[in-house]
C-alpha atoms as a PDB file:
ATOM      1  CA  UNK A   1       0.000   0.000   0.000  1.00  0.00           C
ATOM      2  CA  UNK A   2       1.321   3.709  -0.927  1.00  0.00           C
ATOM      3  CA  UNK A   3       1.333   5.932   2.301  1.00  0.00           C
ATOM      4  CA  UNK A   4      -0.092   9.258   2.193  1.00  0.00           C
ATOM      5  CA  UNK A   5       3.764  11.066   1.732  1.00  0.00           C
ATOM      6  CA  UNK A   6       4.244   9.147  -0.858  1.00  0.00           C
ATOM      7  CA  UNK A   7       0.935   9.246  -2.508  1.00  0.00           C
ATOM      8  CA  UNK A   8       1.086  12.950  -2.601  1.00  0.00           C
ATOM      9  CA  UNK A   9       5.198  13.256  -3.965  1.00  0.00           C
ATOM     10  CA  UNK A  10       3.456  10.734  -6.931  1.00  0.00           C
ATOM     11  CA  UNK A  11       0.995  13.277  -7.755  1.00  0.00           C
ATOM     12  CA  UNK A  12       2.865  16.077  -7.785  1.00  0.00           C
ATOM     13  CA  UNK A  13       5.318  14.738  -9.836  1.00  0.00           C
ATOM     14  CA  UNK A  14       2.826  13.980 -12.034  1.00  0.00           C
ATOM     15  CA  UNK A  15       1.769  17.804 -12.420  1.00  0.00           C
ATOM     16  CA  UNK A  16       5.143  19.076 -12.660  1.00  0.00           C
ATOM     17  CA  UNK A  17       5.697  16.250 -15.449  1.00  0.00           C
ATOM     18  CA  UNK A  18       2.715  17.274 -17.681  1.00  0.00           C
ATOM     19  CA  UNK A  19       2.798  20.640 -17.151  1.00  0.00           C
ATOM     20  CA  UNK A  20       6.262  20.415 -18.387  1.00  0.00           C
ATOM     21  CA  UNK A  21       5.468  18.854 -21.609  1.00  0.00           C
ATOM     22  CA  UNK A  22       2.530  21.171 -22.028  1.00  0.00           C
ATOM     23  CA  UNK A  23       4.009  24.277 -21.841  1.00  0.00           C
ATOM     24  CA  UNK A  24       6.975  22.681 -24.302  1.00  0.00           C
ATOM     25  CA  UNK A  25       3.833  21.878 -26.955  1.00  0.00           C
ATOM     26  CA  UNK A  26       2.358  25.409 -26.108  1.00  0.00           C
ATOM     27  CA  UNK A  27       5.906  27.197 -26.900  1.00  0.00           C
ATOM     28  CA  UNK A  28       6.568  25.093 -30.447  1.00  0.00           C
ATOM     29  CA  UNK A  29       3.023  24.662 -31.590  1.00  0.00           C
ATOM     30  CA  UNK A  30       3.306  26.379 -35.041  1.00  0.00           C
ATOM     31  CA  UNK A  31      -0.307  28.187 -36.043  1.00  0.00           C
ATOM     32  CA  UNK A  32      -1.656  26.903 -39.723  1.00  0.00           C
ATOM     33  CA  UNK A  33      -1.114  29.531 -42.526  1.00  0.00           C
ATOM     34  CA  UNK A  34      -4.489  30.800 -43.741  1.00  0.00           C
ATOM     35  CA  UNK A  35      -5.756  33.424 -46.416  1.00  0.00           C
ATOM     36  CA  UNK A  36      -7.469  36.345 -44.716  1.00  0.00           C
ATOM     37  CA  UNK A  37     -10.477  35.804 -47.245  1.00  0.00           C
ATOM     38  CA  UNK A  38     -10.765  32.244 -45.298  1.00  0.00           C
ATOM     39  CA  UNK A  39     -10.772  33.580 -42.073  1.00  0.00           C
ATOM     40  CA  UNK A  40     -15.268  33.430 -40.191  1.00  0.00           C
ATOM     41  CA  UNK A  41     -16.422  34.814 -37.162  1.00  0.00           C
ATOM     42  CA  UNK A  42     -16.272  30.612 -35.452  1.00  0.00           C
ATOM     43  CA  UNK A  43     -12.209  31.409 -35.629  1.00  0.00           C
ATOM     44  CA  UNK A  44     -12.253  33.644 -32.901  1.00  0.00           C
ATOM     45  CA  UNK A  45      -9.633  32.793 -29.972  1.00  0.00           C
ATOM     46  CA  UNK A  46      -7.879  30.375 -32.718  1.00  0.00           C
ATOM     47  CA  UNK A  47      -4.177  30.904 -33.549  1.00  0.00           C
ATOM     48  CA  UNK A  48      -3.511  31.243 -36.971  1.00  0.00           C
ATOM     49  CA  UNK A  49      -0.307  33.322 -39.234  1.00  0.00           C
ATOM     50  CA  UNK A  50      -0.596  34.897 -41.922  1.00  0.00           C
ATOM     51  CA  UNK A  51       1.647  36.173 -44.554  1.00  0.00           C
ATOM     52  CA  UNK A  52       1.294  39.768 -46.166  1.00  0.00           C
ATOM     53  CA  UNK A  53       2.427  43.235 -46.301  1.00  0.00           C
ATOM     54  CA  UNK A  54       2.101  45.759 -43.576  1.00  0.00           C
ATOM     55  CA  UNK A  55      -0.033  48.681 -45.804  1.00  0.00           C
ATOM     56  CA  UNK A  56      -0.977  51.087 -43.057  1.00  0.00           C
ATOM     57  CA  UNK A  57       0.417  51.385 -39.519  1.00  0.00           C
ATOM     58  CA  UNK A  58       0.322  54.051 -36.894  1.00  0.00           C
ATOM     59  CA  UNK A  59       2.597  53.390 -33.029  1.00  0.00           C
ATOM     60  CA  UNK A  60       0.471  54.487 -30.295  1.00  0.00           C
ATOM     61  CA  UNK A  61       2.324  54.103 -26.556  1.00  0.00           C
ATOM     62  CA  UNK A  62       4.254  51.081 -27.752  1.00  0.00           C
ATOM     63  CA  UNK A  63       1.528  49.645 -29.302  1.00  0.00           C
ATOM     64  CA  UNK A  64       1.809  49.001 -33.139  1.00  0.00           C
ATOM     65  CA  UNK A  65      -2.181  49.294 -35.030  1.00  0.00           C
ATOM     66  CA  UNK A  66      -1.684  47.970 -38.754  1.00  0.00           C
ATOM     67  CA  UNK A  67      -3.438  47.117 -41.377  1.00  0.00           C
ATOM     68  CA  UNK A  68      -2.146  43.649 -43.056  1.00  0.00           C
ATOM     69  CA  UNK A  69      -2.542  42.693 -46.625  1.00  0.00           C
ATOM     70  CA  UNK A  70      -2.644  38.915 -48.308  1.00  0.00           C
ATOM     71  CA  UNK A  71      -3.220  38.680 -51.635  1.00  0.00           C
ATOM     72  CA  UNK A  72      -6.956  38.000 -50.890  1.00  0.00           C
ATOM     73  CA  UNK A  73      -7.618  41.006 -48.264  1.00  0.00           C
ATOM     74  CA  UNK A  74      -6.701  42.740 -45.637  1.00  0.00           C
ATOM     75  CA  UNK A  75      -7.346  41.947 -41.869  1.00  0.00           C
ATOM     76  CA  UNK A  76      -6.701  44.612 -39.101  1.00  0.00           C
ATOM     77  CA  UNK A  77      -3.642  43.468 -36.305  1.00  0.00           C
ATOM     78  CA  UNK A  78      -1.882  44.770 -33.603  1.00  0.00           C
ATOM     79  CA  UNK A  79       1.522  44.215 -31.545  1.00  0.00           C
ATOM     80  CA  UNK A  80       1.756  45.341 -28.030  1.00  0.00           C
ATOM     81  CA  UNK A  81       4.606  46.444 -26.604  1.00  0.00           C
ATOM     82  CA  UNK A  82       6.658  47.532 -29.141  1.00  0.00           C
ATOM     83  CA  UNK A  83       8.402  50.512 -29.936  1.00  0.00           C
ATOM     84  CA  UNK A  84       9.674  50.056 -33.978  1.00  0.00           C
ATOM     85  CA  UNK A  85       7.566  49.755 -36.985  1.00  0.00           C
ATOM     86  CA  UNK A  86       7.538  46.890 -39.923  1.00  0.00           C
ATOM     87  CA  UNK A  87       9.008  47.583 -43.249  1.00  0.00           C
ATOM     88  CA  UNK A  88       6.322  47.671 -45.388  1.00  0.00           C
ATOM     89  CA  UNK A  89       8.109  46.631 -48.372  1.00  0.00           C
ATOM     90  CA  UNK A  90       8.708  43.029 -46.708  1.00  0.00           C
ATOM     91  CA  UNK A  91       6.758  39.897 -46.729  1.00  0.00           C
ATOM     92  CA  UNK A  92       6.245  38.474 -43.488  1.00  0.00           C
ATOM     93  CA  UNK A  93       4.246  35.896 -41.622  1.00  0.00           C
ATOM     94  CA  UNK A  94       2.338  37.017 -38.433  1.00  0.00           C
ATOM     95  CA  UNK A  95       1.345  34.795 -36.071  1.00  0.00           C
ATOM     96  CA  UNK A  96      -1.391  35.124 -33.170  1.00  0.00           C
ATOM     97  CA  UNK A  97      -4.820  34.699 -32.178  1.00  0.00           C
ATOM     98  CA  UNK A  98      -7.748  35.947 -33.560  1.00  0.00           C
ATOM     99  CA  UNK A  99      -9.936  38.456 -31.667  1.00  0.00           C
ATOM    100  CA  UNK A 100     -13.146  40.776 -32.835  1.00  0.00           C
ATOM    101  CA  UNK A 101     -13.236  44.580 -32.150  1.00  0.00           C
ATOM    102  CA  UNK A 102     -15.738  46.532 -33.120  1.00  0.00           C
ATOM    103  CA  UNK A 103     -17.611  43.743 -35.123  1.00  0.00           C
ATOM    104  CA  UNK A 104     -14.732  43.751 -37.393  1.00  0.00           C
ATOM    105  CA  UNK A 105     -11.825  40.586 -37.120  1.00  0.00           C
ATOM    106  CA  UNK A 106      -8.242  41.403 -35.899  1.00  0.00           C
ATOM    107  CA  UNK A 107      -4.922  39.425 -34.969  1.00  0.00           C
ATOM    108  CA  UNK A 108      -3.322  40.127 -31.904  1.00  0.00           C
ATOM    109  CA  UNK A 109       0.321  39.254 -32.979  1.00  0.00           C
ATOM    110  CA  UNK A 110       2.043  37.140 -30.748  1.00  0.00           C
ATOM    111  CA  UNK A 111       5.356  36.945 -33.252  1.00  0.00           C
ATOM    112  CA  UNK A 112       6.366  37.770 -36.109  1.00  0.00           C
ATOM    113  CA  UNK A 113       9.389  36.710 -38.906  1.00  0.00           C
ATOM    114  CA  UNK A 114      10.355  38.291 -42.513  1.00  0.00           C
ATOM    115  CA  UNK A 115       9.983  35.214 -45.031  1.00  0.00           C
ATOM    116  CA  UNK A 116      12.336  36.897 -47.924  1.00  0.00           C
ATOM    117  CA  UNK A 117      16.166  36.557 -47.859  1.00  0.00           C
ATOM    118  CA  UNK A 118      18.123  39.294 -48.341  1.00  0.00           C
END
């Protein structure tokens, strides 16, 4: 029979084990690519990237509001806590979850890399 002691050590263990390789799965999940044009109201709170150009972007207390361009549409997205602006000349793929504002769907950008070589 397991005492109590160790009963308790097993199932802790446990939790520190799983929350381990949760938070490992949480940090490398990669988002699926979509088309803005593909993106419905039922994606809300999903992570998705998406590639495009930054066409309009304004920094507000380190906040960065842009407007970001497939070649299907464009999609509204923000990065908090930021103090530069994108190159708008650049391809890039954003990556974060899906939020509405407004009645109108936006990304809150989570990260961010340039997809051409230079």
């Amino acid at each position: 029979m397991i005492s109590d002691s160790n009963l308790i050590k097993l199932s802790l263990s446990s939790f520190l084990l799983l929350f381990c390789v949760f938070f490992y799965l949480e940090t490398t999940y990669n988002a699926p690519i979509v088309t803005i044009s593909s993106i419905e109201n039922t994606n809300i709170e999903e992570r998705v990237a998406i590639s495009g150009k930054v066409i309009k972007q304004t920094l507000v207390n380190g906040n960065l509001f842009f407007t970001l361009k497939d070649n299907t549409t464009t999609i509204n997205a923000i990065i908090f806590g930021t103090e530069k602006k994108i190159n708008n000349n650049k391809v890039y793929t954003f990556e974060g979850k899906l939020t509405s504002y407004q009645n109108k769907l936006e990304l809150i950008v989570e990260k961010f890399y340039n997809n051409q070589i230079n």
